[in-house]
C-alpha atoms as a PDB file:
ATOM      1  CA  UNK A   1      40.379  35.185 165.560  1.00  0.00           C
ATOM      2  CA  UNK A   2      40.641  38.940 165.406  1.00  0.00           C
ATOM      3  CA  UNK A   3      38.042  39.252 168.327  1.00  0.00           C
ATOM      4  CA  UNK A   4      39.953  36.745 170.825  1.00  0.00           C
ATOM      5  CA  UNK A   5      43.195  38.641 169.858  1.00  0.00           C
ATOM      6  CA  UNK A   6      41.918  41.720 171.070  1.00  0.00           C
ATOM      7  CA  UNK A   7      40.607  40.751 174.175  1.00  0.00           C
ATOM      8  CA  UNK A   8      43.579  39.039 175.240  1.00  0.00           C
ATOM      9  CA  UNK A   9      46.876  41.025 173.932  1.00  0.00           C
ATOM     10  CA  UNK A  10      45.636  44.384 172.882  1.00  0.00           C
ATOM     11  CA  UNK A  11      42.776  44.970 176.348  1.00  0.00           C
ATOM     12  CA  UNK A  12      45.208  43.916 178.366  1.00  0.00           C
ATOM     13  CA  UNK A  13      48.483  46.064 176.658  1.00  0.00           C
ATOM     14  CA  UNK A  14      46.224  48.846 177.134  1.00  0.00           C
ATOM     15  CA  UNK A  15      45.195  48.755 180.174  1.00  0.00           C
ATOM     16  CA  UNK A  16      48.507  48.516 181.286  1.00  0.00           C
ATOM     17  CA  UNK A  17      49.714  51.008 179.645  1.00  0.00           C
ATOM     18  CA  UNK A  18      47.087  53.303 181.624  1.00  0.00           C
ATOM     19  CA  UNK A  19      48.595  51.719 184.883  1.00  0.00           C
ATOM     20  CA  UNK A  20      52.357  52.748 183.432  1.00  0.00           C
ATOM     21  CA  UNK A  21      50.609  56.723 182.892  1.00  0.00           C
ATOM     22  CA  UNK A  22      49.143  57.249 186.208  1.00  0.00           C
ATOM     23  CA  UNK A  23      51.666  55.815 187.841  1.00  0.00           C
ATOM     24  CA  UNK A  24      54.171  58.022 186.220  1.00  0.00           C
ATOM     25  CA  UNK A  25      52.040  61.235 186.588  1.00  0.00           C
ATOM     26  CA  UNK A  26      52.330  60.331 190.913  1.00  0.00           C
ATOM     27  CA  UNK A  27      55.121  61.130 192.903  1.00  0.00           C
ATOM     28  CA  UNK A  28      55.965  60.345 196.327  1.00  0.00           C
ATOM     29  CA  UNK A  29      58.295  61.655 199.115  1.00  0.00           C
ATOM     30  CA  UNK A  30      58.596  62.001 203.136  1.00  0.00           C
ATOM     31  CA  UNK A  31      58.169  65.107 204.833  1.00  0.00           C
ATOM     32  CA  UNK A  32      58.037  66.634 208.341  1.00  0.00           C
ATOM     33  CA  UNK A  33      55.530  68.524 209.078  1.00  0.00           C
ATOM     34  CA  UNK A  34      55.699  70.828 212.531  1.00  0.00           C
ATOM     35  CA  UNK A  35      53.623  72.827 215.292  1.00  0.00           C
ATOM     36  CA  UNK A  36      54.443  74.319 218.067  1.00  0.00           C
ATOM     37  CA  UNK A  37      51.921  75.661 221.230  1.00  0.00           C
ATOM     38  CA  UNK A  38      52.735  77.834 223.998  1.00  0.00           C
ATOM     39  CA  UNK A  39      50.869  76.335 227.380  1.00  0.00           C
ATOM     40  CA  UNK A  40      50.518  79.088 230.247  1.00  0.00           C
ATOM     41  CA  UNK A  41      49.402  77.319 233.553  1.00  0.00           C
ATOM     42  CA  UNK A  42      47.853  79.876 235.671  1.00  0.00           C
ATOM     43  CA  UNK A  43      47.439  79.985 239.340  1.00  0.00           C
ATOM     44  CA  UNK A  44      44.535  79.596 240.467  1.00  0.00           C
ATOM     45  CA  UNK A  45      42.367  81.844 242.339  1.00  0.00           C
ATOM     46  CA  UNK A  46      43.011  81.394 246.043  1.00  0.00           C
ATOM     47  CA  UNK A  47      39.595  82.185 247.209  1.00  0.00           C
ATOM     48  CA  UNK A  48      38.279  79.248 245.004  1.00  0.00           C
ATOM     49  CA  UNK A  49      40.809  76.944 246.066  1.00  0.00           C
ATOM     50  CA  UNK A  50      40.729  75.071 249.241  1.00  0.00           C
ATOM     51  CA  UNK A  51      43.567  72.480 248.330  1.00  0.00           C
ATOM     52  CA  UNK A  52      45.376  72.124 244.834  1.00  0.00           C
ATOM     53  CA  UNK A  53      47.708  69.163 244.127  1.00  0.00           C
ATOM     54  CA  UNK A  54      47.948  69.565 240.332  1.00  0.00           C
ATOM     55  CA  UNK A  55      46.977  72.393 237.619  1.00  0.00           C
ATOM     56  CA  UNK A  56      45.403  71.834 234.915  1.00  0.00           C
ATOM     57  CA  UNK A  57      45.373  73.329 231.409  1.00  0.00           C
ATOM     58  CA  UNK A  58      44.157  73.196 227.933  1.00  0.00           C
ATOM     59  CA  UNK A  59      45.509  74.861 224.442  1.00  0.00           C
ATOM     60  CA  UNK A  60      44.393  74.668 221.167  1.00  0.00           C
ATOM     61  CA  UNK A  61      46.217  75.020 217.905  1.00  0.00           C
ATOM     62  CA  UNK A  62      45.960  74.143 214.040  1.00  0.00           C
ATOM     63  CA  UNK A  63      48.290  72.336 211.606  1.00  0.00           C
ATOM     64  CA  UNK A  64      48.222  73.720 208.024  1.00  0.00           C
ATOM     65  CA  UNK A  65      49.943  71.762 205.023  1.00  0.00           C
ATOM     66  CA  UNK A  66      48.689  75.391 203.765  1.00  0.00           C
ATOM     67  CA  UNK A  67      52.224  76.647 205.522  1.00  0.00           C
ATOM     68  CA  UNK A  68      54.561  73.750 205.007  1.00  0.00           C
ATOM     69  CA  UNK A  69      56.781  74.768 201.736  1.00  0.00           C
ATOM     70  CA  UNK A  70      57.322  71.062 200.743  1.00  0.00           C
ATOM     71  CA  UNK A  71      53.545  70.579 200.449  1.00  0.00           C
ATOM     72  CA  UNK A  72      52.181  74.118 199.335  1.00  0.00           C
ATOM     73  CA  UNK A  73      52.411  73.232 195.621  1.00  0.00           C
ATOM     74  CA  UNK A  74      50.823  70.112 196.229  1.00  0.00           C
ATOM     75  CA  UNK A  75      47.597  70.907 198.159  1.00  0.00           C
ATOM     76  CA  UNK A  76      45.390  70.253 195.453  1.00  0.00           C
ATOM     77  CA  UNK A  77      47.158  67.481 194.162  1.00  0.00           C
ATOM     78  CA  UNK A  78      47.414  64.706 196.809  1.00  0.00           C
ATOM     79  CA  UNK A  79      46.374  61.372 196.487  1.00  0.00           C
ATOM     80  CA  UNK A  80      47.278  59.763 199.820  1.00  0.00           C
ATOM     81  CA  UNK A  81      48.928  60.839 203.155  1.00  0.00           C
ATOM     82  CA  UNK A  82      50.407  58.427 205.456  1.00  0.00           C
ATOM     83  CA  UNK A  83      51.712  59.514 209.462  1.00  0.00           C
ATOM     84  CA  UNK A  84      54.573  57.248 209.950  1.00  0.00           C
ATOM     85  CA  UNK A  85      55.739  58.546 212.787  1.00  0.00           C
ATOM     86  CA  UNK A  86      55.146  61.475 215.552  1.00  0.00           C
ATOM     87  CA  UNK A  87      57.306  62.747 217.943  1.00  0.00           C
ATOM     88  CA  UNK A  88      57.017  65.206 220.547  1.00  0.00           C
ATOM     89  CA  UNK A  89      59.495  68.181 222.323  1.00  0.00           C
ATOM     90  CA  UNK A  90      59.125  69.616 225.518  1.00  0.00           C
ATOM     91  CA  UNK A  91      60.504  73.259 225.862  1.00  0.00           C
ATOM     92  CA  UNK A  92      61.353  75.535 228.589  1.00  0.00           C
ATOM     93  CA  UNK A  93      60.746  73.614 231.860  1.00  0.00           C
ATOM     94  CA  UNK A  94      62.579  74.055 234.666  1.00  0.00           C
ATOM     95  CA  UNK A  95      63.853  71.489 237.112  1.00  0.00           C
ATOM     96  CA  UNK A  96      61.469  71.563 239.609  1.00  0.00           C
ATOM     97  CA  UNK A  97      58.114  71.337 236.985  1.00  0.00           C
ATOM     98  CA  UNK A  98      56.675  68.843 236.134  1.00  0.00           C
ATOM     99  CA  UNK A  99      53.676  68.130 233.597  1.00  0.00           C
ATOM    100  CA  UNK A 100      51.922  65.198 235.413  1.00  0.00           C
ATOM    101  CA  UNK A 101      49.991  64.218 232.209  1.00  0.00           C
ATOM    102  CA  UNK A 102      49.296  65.485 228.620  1.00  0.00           C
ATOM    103  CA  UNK A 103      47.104  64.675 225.738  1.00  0.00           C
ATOM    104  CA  UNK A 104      46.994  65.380 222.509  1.00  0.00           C
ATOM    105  CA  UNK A 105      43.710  65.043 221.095  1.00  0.00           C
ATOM    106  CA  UNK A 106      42.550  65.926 217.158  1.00  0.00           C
ATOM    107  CA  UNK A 107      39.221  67.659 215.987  1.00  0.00           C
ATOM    108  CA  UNK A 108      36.903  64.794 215.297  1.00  0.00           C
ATOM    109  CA  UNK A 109      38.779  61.814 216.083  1.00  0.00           C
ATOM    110  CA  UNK A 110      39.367  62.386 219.825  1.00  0.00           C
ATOM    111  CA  UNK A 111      42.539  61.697 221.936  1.00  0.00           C
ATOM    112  CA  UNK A 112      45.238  60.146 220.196  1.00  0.00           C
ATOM    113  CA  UNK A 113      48.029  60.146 223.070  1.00  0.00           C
ATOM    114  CA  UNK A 114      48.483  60.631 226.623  1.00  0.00           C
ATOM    115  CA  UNK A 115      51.876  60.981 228.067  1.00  0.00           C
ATOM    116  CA  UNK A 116      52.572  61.288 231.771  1.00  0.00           C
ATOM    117  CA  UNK A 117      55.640  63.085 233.728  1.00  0.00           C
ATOM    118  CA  UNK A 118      57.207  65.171 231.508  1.00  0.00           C
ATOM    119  CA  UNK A 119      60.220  66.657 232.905  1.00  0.00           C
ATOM    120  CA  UNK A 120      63.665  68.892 232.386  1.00  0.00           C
ATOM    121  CA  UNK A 121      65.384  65.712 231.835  1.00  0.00           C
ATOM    122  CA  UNK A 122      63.251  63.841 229.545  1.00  0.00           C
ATOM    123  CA  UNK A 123      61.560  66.412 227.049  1.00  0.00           C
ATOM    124  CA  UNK A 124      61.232  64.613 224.163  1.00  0.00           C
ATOM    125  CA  UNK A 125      58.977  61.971 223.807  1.00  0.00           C
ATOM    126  CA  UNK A 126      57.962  59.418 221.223  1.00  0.00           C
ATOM    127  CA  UNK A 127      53.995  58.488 222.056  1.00  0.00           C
ATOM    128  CA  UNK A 128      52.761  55.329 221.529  1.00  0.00           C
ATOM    129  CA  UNK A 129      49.474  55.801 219.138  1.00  0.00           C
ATOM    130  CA  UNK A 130      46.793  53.401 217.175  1.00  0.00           C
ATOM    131  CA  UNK A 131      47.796  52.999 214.107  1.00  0.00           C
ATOM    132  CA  UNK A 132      44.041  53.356 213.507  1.00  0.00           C
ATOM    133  CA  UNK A 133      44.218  57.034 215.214  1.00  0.00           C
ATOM    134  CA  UNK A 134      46.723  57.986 213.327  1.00  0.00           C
ATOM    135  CA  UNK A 135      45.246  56.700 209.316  1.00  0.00           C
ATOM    136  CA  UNK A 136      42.152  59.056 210.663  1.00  0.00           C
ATOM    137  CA  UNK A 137      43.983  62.224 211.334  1.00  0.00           C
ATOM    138  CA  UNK A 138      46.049  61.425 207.940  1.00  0.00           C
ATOM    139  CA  UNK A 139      42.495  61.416 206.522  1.00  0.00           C
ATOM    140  CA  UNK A 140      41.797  64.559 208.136  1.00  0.00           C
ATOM    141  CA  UNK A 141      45.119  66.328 206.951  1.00  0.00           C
ATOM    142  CA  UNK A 142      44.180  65.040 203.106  1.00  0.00           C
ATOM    143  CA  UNK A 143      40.433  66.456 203.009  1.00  0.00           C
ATOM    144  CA  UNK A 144      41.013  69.406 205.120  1.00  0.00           C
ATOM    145  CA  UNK A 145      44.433  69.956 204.421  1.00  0.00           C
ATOM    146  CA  UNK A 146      44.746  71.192 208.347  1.00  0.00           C
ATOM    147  CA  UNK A 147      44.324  69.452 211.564  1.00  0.00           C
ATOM    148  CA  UNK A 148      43.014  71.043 215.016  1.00  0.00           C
ATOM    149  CA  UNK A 149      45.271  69.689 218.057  1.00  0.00           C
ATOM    150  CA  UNK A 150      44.198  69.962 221.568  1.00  0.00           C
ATOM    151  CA  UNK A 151      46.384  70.016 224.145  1.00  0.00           C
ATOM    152  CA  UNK A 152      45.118  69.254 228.222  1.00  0.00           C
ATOM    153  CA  UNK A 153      46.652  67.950 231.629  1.00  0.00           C
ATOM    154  CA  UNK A 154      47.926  68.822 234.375  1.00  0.00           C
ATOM    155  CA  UNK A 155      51.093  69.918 236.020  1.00  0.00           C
ATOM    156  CA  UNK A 156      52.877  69.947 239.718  1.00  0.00           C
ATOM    157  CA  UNK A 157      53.052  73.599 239.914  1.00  0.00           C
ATOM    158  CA  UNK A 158      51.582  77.122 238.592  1.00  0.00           C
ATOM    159  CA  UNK A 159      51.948  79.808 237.074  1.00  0.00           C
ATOM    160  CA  UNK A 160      54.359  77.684 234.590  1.00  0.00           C
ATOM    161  CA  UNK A 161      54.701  78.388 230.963  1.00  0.00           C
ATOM    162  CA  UNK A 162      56.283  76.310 228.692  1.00  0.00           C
ATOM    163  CA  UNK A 163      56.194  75.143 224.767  1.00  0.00           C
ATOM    164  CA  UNK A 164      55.164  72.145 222.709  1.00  0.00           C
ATOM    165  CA  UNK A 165      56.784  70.956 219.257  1.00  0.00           C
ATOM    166  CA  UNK A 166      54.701  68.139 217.854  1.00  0.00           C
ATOM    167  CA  UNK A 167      56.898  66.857 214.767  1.00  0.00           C
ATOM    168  CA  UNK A 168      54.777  64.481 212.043  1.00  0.00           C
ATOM    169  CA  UNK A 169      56.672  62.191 209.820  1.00  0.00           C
ATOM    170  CA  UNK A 170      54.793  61.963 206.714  1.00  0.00           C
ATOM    171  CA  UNK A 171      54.554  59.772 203.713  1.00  0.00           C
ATOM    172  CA  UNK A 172      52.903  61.643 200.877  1.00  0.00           C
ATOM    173  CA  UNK A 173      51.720  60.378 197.295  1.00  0.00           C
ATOM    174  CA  UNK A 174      50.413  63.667 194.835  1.00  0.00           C
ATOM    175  CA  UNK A 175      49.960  63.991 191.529  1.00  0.00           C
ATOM    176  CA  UNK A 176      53.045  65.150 189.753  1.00  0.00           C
ATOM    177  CA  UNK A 177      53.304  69.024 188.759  1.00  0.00           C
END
Protein backbone atom coordinates (compact mmCIF):
# COMPACT_ATOMS: atom_id res chain seq x y z
CA UNK A 1 0.00 0.00 0.00
CA UNK A 2 2.89 2.25 0.88
CA UNK A 3 4.41 1.72 -2.70
CA UNK A 4 1.05 2.68 -4.69
CA UNK A 5 0.77 5.71 -2.28
CA UNK A 6 3.90 7.01 -3.34
CA UNK A 7 3.62 6.76 -6.82
CA UNK A 8 0.41 8.36 -6.98
CA UNK A 9 0.20 11.34 -4.22
CA UNK A 10 3.72 11.92 -3.15
CA UNK A 11 5.57 11.57 -7.27
CA UNK A 12 3.12 13.54 -8.39
CA UNK A 13 3.09 16.43 -5.25
CA UNK A 14 6.62 16.57 -6.05
CA UNK A 15 6.88 16.99 -9.22
CA UNK A 16 4.66 19.69 -9.04
CA UNK A 17 6.11 21.31 -6.67
CA UNK A 18 9.32 21.50 -9.06
CA UNK A 19 6.88 23.00 -11.74
CA UNK A 20 5.64 25.72 -8.84
CA UNK A 21 9.92 26.48 -8.32
CA UNK A 22 10.91 27.05 -11.80
CA UNK A 23 8.14 28.71 -12.60
CA UNK A 24 8.60 31.12 -9.81
CA UNK A 25 12.40 31.54 -10.39
CA UNK A 26 11.13 32.97 -14.38
CA UNK A 27 9.97 36.24 -15.02
CA UNK A 28 8.55 37.77 -17.96
CA UNK A 29 8.01 41.31 -19.42
CA UNK A 30 7.77 43.33 -22.91
CA UNK A 31 10.38 45.46 -24.09
CA UNK A 32 11.38 47.63 -27.08
CA UNK A 33 14.31 47.18 -28.36
CA UNK A 34 15.77 49.99 -31.05
CA UNK A 35 18.36 50.72 -34.00
CA UNK A 36 18.84 53.27 -35.97
CA UNK A 37 21.13 53.47 -39.56
CA UNK A 38 22.17 56.39 -41.41
CA UNK A 39 21.75 55.55 -45.45
CA UNK A 40 23.93 58.00 -47.73
CA UNK A 41 22.87 57.52 -51.46
CA UNK A 42 25.66 58.69 -53.53
CA UNK A 43 25.67 59.92 -57.01
CA UNK A 44 26.95 58.06 -59.19
CA UNK A 45 29.87 58.51 -61.32
CA UNK A 46 28.81 60.21 -64.53
CA UNK A 47 31.35 58.66 -66.73
CA UNK A 48 29.93 55.16 -65.71
CA UNK A 49 26.51 56.11 -66.14
CA UNK A 50 24.77 56.27 -69.38
CA UNK A 51 21.10 56.49 -67.94
CA UNK A 52 20.06 56.19 -64.14
CA UNK A 53 16.36 55.92 -63.13
CA UNK A 54 16.88 54.80 -59.51
CA UNK A 55 19.96 54.61 -56.92
CA UNK A 56 20.66 52.08 -55.13
CA UNK A 57 22.19 51.50 -51.68
CA UNK A 58 23.09 49.16 -48.99
CA UNK A 59 23.95 49.68 -45.02
CA UNK A 60 24.73 47.45 -42.48
CA UNK A 61 24.23 47.66 -38.76
CA UNK A 62 24.00 45.43 -35.48
CA UNK A 63 21.39 45.12 -32.70
CA UNK A 64 22.86 44.42 -29.22
CA UNK A 65 20.53 43.35 -26.18
CA UNK A 66 24.30 44.00 -24.88
CA UNK A 67 23.10 47.96 -24.95
CA UNK A 68 19.44 47.80 -24.11
CA UNK A 69 19.25 48.67 -20.12
CA UNK A 70 16.03 46.57 -19.65
CA UNK A 71 17.87 43.45 -20.87
CA UNK A 72 21.62 44.02 -19.76
CA UNK A 73 21.09 42.20 -16.43
CA UNK A 74 19.45 39.54 -18.11
CA UNK A 75 21.81 38.43 -20.94
CA UNK A 76 22.80 35.39 -19.40
CA UNK A 77 19.64 34.58 -18.04
CA UNK A 78 17.02 34.26 -20.84
CA UNK A 79 14.97 31.49 -21.50
CA UNK A 80 12.85 32.57 -24.48
CA UNK A 81 12.47 35.71 -26.73
CA UNK A 82 9.46 36.33 -28.69
CA UNK A 83 9.23 39.49 -31.67
CA UNK A 84 5.69 40.47 -31.44
CA UNK A 85 5.81 43.18 -33.37
CA UNK A 86 8.28 45.51 -35.62
CA UNK A 87 7.84 48.75 -36.78
CA UNK A 88 9.77 50.97 -38.84
CA UNK A 89 10.57 55.15 -39.03
CA UNK A 90 11.67 56.97 -41.83
CA UNK A 91 13.78 60.16 -41.01
CA UNK A 92 14.88 63.15 -42.79
CA UNK A 93 13.40 62.94 -46.33
CA UNK A 94 12.45 65.63 -48.13
CA UNK A 95 9.42 66.08 -50.33
CA UNK A 96 10.66 65.40 -53.48
CA UNK A 97 12.66 61.80 -52.38
CA UNK A 98 11.56 59.01 -52.56
CA UNK A 99 12.96 55.43 -51.49
CA UNK A 100 11.46 53.24 -54.30
CA UNK A 101 12.07 50.01 -52.26
CA UNK A 102 13.81 48.79 -49.03
CA UNK A 103 14.68 45.59 -47.35
CA UNK A 104 15.59 44.62 -44.32
CA UNK A 105 17.36 41.49 -44.31
CA UNK A 106 19.09 39.58 -41.00
CA UNK A 107 22.54 37.69 -40.87
CA UNK A 108 21.64 34.12 -41.60
CA UNK A 109 18.07 34.10 -42.13
CA UNK A 110 17.86 36.35 -45.22
CA UNK A 111 15.27 39.09 -46.09
CA UNK A 112 12.59 39.47 -43.76
CA UNK A 113 10.72 42.63 -45.35
CA UNK A 114 10.54 44.66 -48.34
CA UNK A 115 8.71 47.88 -48.33
CA UNK A 116 8.23 50.04 -51.40
CA UNK A 117 7.72 54.05 -51.74
CA UNK A 118 8.69 55.47 -48.77
CA UNK A 119 8.00 59.05 -48.67
CA UNK A 120 7.84 62.59 -46.54
CA UNK A 121 4.32 61.81 -45.94
CA UNK A 122 4.25 58.30 -44.96
CA UNK A 123 7.53 57.53 -42.87
CA UNK A 124 6.52 55.12 -40.67
CA UNK A 125 5.73 51.86 -41.64
CA UNK A 126 4.49 48.65 -40.09
CA UNK A 127 5.98 45.60 -42.49
CA UNK A 128 4.20 42.71 -43.01
CA UNK A 129 6.71 39.65 -41.97
CA UNK A 130 6.50 35.57 -41.59
CA UNK A 131 5.86 34.84 -38.48
CA UNK A 132 8.39 32.09 -39.27
CA UNK A 133 11.11 34.98 -40.13
CA UNK A 134 10.58 36.57 -37.32
CA UNK A 135 10.75 33.18 -34.42
CA UNK A 136 14.34 32.81 -36.40
CA UNK A 137 15.77 36.19 -35.79
CA UNK A 138 14.21 35.87 -32.06
CA UNK A 139 16.40 32.74 -32.09
CA UNK A 140 19.21 34.65 -33.28
CA UNK A 141 18.80 37.58 -30.67
CA UNK A 142 18.64 34.63 -27.73
CA UNK A 143 21.98 32.69 -28.79
CA UNK A 144 23.84 35.62 -29.99
CA UNK A 145 22.35 38.12 -27.99
CA UNK A 146 22.82 40.61 -31.24
CA UNK A 147 21.39 40.61 -34.63
CA UNK A 148 23.14 41.95 -38.00
CA UNK A 149 20.46 44.03 -40.16
CA UNK A 150 21.01 44.81 -43.72
CA UNK A 151 19.55 47.45 -45.25
CA UNK A 152 19.32 47.74 -49.57
CA UNK A 153 17.08 49.47 -52.33
CA UNK A 154 16.80 51.98 -54.21
CA UNK A 155 15.70 55.55 -54.35
CA UNK A 156 14.36 58.33 -57.06
CA UNK A 157 17.19 60.60 -56.54
CA UNK A 158 21.01 61.00 -55.28
CA UNK A 159 23.09 62.17 -53.30
CA UNK A 160 20.18 61.72 -50.50
CA UNK A 161 20.86 60.91 -46.94
CA UNK A 162 18.46 59.97 -44.64
CA UNK A 163 17.91 57.68 -41.29
CA UNK A 164 16.27 54.42 -40.31
CA UNK A 165 14.66 53.53 -36.76
CA UNK A 166 13.72 49.88 -36.74
CA UNK A 167 11.67 49.50 -33.33
CA UNK A 168 11.23 45.54 -32.04
CA UNK A 169 8.47 44.72 -29.70
CA UNK A 170 9.65 42.00 -27.60
CA UNK A 171 8.28 39.39 -25.33
CA UNK A 172 11.00 38.12 -23.03
CA UNK A 173 10.97 35.11 -20.42
CA UNK A 174 14.61 35.04 -18.10
CA UNK A 175 15.42 33.58 -15.19
CA UNK A 176 14.70 35.75 -12.23
CA UNK A 177 17.77 37.73 -10.56
Amino acid sequence: MKKIYFLFVVIPVLMFSCSLIEDANTIDFSTSVTVEVPISVLEPIAANVKSVASYSFSETAVLSLSSEPDLVDYLNKIKSIEIEDLDITFYGLASEQEIESITLSVTGVGDIATISNVTSSNPVQSPVVDDSKLEQVAAKLKSNKSITLTLYGTTNSAPMSFSVEMVYDLYVEAEAL
